[in-house]
PDB file of N, CA and C in Angstrom:
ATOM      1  N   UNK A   1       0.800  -1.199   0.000  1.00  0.00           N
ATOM      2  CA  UNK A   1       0.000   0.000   0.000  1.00  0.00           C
ATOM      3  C   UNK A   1       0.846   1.268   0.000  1.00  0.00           C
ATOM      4  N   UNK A   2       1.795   1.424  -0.479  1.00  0.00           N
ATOM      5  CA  UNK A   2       2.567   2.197  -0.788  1.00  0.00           C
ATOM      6  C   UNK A   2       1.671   4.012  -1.327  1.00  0.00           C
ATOM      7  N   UNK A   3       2.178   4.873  -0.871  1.00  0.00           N
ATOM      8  CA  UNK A   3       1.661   6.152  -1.214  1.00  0.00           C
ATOM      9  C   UNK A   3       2.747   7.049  -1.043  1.00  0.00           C
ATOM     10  N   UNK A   4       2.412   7.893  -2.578  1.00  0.00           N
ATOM     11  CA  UNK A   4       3.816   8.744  -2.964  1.00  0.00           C
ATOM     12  C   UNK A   4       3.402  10.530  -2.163  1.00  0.00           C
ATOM     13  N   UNK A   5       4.708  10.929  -2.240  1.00  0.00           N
ATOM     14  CA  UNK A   5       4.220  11.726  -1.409  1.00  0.00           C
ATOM     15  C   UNK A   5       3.679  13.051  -2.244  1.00  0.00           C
ATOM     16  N   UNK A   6       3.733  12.810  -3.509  1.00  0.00           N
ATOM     17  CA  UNK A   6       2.998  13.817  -4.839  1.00  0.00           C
ATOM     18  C   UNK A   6       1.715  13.772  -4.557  1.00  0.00           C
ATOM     19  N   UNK A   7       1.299  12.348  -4.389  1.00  0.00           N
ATOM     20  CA  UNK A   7      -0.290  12.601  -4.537  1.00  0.00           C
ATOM     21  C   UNK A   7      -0.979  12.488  -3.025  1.00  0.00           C
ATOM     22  N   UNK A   8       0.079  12.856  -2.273  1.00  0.00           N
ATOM     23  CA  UNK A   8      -0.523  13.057  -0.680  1.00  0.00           C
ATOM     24  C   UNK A   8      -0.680  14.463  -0.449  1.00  0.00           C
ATOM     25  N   UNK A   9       0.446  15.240  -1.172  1.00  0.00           N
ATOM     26  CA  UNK A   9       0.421  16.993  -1.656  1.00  0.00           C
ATOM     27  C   UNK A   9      -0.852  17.334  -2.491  1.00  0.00           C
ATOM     28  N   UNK A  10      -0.878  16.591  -3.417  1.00  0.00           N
ATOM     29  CA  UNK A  10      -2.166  16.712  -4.667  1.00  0.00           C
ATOM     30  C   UNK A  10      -3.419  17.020  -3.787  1.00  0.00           C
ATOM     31  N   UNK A  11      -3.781  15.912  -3.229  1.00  0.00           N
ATOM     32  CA  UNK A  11      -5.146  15.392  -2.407  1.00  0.00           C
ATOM     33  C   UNK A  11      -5.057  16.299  -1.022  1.00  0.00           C
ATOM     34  N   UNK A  12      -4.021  16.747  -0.202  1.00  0.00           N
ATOM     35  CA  UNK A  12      -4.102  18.097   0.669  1.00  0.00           C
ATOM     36  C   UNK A  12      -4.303  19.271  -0.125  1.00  0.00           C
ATOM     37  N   UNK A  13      -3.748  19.499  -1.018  1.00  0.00           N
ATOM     38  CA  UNK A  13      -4.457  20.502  -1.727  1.00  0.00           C
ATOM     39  C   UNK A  13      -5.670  20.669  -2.121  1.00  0.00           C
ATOM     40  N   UNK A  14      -6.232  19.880  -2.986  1.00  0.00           N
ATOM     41  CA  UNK A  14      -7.451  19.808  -3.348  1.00  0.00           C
ATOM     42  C   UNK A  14      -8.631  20.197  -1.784  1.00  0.00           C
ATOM     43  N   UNK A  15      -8.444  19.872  -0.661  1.00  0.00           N
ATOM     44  CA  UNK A  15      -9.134  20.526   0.459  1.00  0.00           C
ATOM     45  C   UNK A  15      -8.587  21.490   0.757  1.00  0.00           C
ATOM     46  N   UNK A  16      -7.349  22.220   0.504  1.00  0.00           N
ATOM     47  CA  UNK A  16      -7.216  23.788   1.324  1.00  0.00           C
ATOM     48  C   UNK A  16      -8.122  24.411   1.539  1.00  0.00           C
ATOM     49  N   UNK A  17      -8.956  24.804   0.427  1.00  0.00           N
ATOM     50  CA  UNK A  17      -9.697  25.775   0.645  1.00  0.00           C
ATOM     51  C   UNK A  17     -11.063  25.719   1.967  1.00  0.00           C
ATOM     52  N   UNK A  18     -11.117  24.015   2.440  1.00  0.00           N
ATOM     53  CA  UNK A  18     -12.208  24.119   2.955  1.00  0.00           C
ATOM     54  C   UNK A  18     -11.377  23.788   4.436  1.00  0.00           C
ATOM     55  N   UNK A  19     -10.237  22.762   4.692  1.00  0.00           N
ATOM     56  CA  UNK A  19     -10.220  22.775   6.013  1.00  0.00           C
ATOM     57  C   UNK A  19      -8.404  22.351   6.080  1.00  0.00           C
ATOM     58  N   UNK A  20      -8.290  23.004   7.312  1.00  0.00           N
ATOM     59  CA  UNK A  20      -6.629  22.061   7.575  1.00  0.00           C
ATOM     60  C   UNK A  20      -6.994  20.601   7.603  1.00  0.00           C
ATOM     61  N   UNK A  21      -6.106  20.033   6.499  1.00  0.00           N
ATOM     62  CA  UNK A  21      -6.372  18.324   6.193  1.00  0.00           C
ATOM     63  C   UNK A  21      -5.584  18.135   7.017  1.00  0.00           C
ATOM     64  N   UNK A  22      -4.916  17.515   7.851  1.00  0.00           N
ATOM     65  CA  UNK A  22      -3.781  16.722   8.109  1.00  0.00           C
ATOM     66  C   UNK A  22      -3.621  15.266   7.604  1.00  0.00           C
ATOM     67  N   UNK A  23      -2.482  14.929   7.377  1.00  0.00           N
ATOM     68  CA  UNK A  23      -2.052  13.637   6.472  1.00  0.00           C
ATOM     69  C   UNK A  23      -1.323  12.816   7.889  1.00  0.00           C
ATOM     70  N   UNK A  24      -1.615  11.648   8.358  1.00  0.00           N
ATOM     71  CA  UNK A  24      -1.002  10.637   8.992  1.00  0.00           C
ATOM     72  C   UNK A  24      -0.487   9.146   8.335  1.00  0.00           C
ATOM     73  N   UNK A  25       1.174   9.060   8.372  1.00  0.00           N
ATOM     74  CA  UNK A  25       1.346   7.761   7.398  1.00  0.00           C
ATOM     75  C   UNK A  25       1.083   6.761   8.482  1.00  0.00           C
ATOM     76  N   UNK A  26       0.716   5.602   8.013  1.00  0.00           N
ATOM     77  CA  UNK A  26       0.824   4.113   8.607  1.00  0.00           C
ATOM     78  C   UNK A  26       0.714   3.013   7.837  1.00  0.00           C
ATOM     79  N   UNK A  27       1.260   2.061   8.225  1.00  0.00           N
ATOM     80  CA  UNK A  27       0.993   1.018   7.374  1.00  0.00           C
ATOM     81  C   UNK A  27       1.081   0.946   5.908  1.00  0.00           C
ATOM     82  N   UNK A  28       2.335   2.083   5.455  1.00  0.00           N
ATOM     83  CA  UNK A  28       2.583   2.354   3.846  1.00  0.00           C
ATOM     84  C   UNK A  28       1.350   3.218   3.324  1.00  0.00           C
ATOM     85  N   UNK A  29       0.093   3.793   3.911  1.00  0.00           N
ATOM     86  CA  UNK A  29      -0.972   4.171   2.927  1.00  0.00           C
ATOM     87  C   UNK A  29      -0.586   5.802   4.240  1.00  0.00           C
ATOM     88  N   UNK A  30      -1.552   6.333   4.274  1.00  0.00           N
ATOM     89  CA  UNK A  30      -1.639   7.765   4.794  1.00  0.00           C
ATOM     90  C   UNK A  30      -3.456   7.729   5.553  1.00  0.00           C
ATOM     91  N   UNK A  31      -3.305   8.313   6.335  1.00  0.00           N
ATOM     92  CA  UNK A  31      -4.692   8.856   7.313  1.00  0.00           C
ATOM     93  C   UNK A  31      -5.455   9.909   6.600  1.00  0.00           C
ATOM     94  N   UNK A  32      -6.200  10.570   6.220  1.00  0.00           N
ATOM     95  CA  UNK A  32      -6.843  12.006   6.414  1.00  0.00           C
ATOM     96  C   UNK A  32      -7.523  12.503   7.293  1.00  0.00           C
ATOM     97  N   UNK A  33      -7.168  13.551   8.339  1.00  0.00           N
ATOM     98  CA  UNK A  33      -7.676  14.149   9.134  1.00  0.00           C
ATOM     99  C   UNK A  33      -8.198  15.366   9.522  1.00  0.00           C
ATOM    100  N   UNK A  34      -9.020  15.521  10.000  1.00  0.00           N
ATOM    101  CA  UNK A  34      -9.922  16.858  10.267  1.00  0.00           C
ATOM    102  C   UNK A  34      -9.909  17.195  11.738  1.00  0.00           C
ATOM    103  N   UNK A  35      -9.825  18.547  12.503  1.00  0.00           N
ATOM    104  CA  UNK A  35      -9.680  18.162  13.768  1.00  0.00           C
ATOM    105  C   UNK A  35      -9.323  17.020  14.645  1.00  0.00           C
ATOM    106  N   UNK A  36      -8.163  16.126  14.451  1.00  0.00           N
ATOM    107  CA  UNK A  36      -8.706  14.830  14.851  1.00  0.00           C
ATOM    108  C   UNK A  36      -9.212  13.979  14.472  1.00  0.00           C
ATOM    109  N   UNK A  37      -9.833  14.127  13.604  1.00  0.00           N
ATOM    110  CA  UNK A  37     -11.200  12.875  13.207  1.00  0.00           C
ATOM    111  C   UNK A  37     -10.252  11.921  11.915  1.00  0.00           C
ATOM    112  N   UNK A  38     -10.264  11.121  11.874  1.00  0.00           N
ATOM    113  CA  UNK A  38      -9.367  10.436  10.687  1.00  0.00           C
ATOM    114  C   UNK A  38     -11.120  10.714  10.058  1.00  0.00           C
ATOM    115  N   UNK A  39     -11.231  10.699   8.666  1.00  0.00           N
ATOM    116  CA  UNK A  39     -12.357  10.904   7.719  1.00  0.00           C
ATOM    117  C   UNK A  39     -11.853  10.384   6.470  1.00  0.00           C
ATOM    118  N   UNK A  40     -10.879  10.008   6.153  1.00  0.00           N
ATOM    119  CA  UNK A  40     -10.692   9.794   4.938  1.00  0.00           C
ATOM    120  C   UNK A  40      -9.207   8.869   4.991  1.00  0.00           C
ATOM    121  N   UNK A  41      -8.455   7.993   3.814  1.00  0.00           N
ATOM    122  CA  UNK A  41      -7.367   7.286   3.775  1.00  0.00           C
ATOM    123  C   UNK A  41      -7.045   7.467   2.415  1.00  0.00           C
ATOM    124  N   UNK A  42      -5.508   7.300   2.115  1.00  0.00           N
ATOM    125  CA  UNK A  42      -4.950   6.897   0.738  1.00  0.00           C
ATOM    126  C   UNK A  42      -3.909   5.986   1.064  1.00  0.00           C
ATOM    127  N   UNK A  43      -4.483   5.073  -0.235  1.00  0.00           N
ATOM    128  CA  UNK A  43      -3.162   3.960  -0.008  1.00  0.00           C
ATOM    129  C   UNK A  43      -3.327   3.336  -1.567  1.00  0.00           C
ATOM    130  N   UNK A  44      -1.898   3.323  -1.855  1.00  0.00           N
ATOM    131  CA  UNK A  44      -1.639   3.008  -3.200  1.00  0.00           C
ATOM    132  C   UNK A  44      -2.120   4.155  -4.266  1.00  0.00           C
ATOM    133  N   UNK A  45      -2.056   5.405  -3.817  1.00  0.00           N
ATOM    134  CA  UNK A  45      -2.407   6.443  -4.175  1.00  0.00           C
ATOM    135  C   UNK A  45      -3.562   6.326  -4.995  1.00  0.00           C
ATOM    136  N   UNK A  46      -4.506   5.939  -4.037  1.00  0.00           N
ATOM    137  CA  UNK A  46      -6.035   6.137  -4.370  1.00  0.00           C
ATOM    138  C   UNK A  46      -6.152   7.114  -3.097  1.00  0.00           C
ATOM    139  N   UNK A  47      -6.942   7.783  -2.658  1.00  0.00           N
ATOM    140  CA  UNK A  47      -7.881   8.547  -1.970  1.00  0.00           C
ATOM    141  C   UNK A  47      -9.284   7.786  -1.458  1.00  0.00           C
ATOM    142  N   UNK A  48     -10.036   7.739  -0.706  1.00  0.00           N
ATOM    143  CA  UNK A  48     -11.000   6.939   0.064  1.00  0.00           C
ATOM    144  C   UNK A  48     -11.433   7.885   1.068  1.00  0.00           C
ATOM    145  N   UNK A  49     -12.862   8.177   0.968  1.00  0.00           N
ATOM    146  CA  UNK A  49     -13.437   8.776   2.272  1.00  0.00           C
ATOM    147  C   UNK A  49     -14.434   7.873   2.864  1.00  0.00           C
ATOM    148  N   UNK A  50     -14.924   7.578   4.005  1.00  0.00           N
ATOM    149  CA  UNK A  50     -15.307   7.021   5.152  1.00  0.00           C
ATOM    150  C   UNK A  50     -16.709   7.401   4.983  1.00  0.00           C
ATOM    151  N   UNK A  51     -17.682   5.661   4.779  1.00  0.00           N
ATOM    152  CA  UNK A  51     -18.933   5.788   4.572  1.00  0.00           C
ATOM    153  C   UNK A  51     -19.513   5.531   5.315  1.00  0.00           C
ATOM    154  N   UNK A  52     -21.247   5.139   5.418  1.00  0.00           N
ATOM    155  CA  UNK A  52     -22.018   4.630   6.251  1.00  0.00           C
ATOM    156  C   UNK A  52     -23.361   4.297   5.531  1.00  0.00           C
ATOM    157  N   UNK A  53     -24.033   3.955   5.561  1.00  0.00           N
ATOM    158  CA  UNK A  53     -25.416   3.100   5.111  1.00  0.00           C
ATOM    159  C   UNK A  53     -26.205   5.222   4.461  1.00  0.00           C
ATOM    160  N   UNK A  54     -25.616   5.920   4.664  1.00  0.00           N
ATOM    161  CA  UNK A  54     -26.048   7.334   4.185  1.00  0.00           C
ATOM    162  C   UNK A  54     -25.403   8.047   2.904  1.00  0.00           C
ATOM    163  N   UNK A  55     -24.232   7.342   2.500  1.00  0.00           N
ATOM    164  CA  UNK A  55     -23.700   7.948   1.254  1.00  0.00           C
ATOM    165  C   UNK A  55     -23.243   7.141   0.496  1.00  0.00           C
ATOM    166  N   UNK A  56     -23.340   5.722   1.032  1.00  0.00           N
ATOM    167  CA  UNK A  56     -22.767   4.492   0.427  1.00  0.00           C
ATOM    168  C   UNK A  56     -23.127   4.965  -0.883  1.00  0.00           C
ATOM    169  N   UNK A  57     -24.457   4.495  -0.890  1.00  0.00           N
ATOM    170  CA  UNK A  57     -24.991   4.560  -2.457  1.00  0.00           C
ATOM    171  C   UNK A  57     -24.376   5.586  -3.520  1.00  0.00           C
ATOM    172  N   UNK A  58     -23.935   7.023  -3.325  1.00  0.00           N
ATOM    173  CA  UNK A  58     -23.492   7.719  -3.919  1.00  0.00           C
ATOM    174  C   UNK A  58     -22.282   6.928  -4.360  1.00  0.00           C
ATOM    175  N   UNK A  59     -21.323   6.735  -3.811  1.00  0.00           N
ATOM    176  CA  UNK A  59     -20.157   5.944  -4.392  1.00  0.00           C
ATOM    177  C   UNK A  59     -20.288   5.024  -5.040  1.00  0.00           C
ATOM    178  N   UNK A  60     -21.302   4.145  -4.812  1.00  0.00           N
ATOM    179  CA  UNK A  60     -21.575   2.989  -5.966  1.00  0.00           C
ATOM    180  C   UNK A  60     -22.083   3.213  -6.816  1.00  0.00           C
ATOM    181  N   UNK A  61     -22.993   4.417  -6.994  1.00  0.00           N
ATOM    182  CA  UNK A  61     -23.700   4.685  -8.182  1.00  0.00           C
ATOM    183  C   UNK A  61     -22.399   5.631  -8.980  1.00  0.00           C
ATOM    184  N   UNK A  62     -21.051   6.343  -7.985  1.00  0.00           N
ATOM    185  CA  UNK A  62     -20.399   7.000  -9.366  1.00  0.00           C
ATOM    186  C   UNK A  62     -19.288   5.613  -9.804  1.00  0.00           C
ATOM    187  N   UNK A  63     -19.647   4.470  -9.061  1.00  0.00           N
ATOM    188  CA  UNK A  63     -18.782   3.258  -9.465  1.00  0.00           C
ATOM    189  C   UNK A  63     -17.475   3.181  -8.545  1.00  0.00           C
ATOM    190  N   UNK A  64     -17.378   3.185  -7.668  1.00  0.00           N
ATOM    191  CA  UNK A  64     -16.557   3.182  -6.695  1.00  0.00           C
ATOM    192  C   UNK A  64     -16.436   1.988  -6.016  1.00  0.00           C
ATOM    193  N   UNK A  65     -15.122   1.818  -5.479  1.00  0.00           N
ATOM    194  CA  UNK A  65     -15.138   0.314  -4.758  1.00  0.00           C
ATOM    195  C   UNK A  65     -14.696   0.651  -3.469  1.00  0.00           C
ATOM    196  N   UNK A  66     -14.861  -0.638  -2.446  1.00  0.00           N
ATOM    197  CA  UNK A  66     -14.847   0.037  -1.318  1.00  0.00           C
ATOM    198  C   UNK A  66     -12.858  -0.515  -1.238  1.00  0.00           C
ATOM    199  N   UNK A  67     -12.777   0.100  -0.074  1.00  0.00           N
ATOM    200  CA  UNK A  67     -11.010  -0.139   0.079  1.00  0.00           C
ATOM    201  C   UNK A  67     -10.704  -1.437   0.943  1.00  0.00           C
ATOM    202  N   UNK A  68      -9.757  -2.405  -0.282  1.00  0.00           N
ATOM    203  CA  UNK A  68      -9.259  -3.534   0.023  1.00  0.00           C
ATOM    204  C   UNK A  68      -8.066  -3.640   0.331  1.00  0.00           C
ATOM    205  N   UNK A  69      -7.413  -3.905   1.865  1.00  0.00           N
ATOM    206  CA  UNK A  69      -6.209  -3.543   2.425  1.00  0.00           C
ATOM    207  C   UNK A  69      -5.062  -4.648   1.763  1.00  0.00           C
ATOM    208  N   UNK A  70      -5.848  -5.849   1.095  1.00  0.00           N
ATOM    209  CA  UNK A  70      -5.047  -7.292   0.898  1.00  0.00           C
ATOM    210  C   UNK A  70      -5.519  -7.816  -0.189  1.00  0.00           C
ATOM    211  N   UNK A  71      -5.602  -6.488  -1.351  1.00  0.00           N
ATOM    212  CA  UNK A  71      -6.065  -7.282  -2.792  1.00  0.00           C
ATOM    213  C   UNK A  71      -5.288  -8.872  -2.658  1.00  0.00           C
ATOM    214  N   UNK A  72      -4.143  -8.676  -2.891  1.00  0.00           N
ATOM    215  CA  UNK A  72      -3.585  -9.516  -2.777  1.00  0.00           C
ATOM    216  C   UNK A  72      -3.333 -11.225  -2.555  1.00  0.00           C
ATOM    217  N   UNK A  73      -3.801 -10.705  -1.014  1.00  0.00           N
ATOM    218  CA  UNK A  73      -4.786 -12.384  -0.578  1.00  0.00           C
ATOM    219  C   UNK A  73      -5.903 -13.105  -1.261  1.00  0.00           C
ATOM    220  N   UNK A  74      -6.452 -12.408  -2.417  1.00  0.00           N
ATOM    221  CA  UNK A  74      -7.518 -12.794  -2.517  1.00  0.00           C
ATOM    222  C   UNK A  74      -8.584 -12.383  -1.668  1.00  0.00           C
ATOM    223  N   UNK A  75      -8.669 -11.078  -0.570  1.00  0.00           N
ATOM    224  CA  UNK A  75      -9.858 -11.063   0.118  1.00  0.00           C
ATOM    225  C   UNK A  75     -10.722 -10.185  -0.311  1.00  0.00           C
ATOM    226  N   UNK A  76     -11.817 -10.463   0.213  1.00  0.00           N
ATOM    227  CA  UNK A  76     -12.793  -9.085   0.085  1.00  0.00           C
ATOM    228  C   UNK A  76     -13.187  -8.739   1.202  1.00  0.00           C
ATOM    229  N   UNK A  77     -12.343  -8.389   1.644  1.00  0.00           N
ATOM    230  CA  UNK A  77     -12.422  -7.516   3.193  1.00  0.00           C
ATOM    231  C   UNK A  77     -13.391  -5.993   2.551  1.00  0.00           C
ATOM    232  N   UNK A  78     -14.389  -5.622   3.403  1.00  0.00           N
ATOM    233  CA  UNK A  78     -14.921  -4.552   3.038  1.00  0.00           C
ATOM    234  C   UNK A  78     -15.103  -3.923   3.986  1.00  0.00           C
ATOM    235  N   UNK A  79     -14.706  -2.596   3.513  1.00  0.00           N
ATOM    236  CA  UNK A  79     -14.226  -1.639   4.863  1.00  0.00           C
ATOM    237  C   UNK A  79     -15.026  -0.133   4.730  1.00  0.00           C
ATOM    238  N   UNK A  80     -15.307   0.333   5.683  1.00  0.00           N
ATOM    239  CA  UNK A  80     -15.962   1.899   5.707  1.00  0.00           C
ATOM    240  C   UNK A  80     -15.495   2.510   4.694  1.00  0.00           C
ATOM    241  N   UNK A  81     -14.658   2.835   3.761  1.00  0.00           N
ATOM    242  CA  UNK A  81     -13.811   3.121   2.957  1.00  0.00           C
ATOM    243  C   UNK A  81     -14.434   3.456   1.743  1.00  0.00           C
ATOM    244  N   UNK A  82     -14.709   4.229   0.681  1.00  0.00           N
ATOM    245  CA  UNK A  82     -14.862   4.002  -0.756  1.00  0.00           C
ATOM    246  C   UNK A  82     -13.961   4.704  -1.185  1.00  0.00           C
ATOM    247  N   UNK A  83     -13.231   4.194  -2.429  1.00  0.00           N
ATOM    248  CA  UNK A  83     -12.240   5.033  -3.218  1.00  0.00           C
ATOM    249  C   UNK A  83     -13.497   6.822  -3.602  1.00  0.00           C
ATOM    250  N   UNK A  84     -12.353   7.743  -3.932  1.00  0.00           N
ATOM    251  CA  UNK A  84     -13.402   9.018  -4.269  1.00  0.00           C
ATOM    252  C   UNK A  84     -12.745   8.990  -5.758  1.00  0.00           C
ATOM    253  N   UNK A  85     -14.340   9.210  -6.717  1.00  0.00           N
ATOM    254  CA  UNK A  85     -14.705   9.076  -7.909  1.00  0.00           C
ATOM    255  C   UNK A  85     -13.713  10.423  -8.339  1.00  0.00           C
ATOM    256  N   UNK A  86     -13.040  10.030  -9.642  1.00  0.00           N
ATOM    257  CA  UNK A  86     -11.887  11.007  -9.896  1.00  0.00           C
ATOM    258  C   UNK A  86     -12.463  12.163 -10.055  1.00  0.00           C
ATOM    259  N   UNK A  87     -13.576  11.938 -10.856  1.00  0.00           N
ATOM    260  CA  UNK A  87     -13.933  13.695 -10.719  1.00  0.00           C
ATOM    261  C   UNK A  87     -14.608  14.424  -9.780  1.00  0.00           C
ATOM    262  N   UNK A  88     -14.836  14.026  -9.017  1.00  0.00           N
ATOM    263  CA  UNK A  88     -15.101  14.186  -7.299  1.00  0.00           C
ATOM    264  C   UNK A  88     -14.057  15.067  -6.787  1.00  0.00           C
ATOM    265  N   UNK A  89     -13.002  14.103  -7.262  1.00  0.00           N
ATOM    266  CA  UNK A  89     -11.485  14.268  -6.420  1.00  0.00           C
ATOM    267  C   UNK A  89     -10.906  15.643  -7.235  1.00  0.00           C
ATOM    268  N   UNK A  90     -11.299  15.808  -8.404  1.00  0.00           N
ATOM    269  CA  UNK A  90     -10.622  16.908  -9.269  1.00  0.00           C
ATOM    270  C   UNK A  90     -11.837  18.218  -8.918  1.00  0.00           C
ATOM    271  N   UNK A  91     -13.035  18.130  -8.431  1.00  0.00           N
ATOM    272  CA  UNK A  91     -14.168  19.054  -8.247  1.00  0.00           C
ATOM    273  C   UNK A  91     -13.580  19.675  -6.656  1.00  0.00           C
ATOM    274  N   UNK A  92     -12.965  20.703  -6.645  1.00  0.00           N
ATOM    275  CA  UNK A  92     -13.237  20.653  -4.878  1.00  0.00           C
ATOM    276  C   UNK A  92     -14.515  20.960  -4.176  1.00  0.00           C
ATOM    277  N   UNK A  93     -15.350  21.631  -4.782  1.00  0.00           N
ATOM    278  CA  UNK A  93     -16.363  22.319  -4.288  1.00  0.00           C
ATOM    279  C   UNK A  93     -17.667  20.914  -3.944  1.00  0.00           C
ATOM    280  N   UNK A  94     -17.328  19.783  -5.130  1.00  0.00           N
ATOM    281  CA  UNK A  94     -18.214  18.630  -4.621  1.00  0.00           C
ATOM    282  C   UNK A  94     -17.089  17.417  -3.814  1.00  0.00           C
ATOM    283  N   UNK A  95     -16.148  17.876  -4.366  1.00  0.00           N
ATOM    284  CA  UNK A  95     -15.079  17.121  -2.934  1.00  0.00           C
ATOM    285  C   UNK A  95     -15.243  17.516  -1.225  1.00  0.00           C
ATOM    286  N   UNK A  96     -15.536  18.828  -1.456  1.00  0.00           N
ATOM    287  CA  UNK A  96     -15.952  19.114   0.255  1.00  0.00           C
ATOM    288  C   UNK A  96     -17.111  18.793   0.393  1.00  0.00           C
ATOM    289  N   UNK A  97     -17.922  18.883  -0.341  1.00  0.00           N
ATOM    290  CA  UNK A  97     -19.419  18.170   0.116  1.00  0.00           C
ATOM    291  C   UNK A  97     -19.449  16.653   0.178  1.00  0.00           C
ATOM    292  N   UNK A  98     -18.505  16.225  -0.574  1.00  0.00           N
ATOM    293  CA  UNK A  98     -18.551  14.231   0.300  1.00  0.00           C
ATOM    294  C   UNK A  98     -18.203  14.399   1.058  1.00  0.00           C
ATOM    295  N   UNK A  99     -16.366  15.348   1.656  1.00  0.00           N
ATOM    296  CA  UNK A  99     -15.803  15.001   2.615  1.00  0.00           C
ATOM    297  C   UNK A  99     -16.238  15.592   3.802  1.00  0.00           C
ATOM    298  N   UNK A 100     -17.675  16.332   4.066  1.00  0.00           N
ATOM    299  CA  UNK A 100     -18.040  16.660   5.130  1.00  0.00           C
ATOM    300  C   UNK A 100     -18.895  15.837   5.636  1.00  0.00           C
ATOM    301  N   UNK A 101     -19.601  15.113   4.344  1.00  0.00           N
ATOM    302  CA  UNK A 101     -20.464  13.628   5.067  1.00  0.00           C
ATOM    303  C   UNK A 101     -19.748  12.696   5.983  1.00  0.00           C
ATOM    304  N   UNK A 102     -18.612  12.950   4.864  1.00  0.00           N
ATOM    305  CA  UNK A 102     -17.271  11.409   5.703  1.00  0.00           C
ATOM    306  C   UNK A 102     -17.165  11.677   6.934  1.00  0.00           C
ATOM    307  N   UNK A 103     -16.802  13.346   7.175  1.00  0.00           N
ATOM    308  CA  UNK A 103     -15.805  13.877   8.333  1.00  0.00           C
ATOM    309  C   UNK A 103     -17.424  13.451   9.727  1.00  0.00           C
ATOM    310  N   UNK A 104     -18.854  13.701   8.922  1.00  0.00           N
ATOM    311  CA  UNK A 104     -20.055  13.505   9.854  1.00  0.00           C
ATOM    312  C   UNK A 104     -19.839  12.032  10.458  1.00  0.00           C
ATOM    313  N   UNK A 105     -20.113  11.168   9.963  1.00  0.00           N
ATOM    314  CA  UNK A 105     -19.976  10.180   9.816  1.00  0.00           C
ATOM    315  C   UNK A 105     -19.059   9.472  11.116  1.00  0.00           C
ATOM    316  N   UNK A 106     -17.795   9.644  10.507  1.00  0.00           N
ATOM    317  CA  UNK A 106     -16.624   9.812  11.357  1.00  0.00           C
ATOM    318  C   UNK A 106     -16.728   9.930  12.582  1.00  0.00           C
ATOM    319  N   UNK A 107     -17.326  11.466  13.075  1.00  0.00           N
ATOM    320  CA  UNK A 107     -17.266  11.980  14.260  1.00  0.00           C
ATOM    321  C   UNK A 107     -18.352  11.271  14.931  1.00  0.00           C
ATOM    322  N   UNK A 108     -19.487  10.233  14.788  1.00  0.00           N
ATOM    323  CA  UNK A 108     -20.378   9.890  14.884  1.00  0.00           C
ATOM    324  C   UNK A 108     -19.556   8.641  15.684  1.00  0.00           C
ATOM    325  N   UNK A 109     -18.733   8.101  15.000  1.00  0.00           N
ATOM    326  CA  UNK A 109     -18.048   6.810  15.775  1.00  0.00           C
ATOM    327  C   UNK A 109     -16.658   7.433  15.906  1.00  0.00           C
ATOM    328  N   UNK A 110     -16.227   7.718  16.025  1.00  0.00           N
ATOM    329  CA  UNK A 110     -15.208   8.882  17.368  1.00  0.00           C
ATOM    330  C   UNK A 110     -15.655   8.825  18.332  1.00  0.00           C
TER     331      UNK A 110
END
């Protein structure tokens, strides 16, 4: 799960305008954080914000998968996680409107 540190700059940028992101590495991928709140992950330089039975559907309907820590193994581990739809990720103005669901969400199980 390797993540470069271009597109950990890229993807903090793309939120400046709405909040101090903070970036936490672990486990080769990176955290995204909001006050505290982890809300979001990249690993393997995908991007992933943090769902719940309330926005799921949006991600599957823009075709999104959820984040698999062990393609690898063969698993389908399925995790709070959905990758964010590239043009999501290139929109900031509808990038802060997922990532404030996520960051809701989040703070809900915090």
């Amino acid at each position: 799960m390797p993540v470069s540190d271009e597109f950990i700059d890229y993807v903090i940028d793309q939120f400046a305008a709405w909040a101090d992101v903070s970036v936490r590495k672990m486990f080769g991928g990176a955290g995204l954080y909001y006050d505290g709140v982890m809300f979001g992950l990249i690993a393997d330089d995908i991007a992933y914000l943090k769902v719940d039975d309330s926005n799921r559907q949006d991600f599957e309907r823009a075709g999104s998968c959820p984040f698999n820590p062990y393609p690898e193994k063969g698993n389908k581990i399925i995790m709070s996680y959905y990758e964010i739809p590239v043009d999501i990720l290139e929109d900031r103005d509808q990038l802060v409107a997922w990532a404030e669901r996520s960051l809701e969400i989040a703070r809900k199980k915090h």
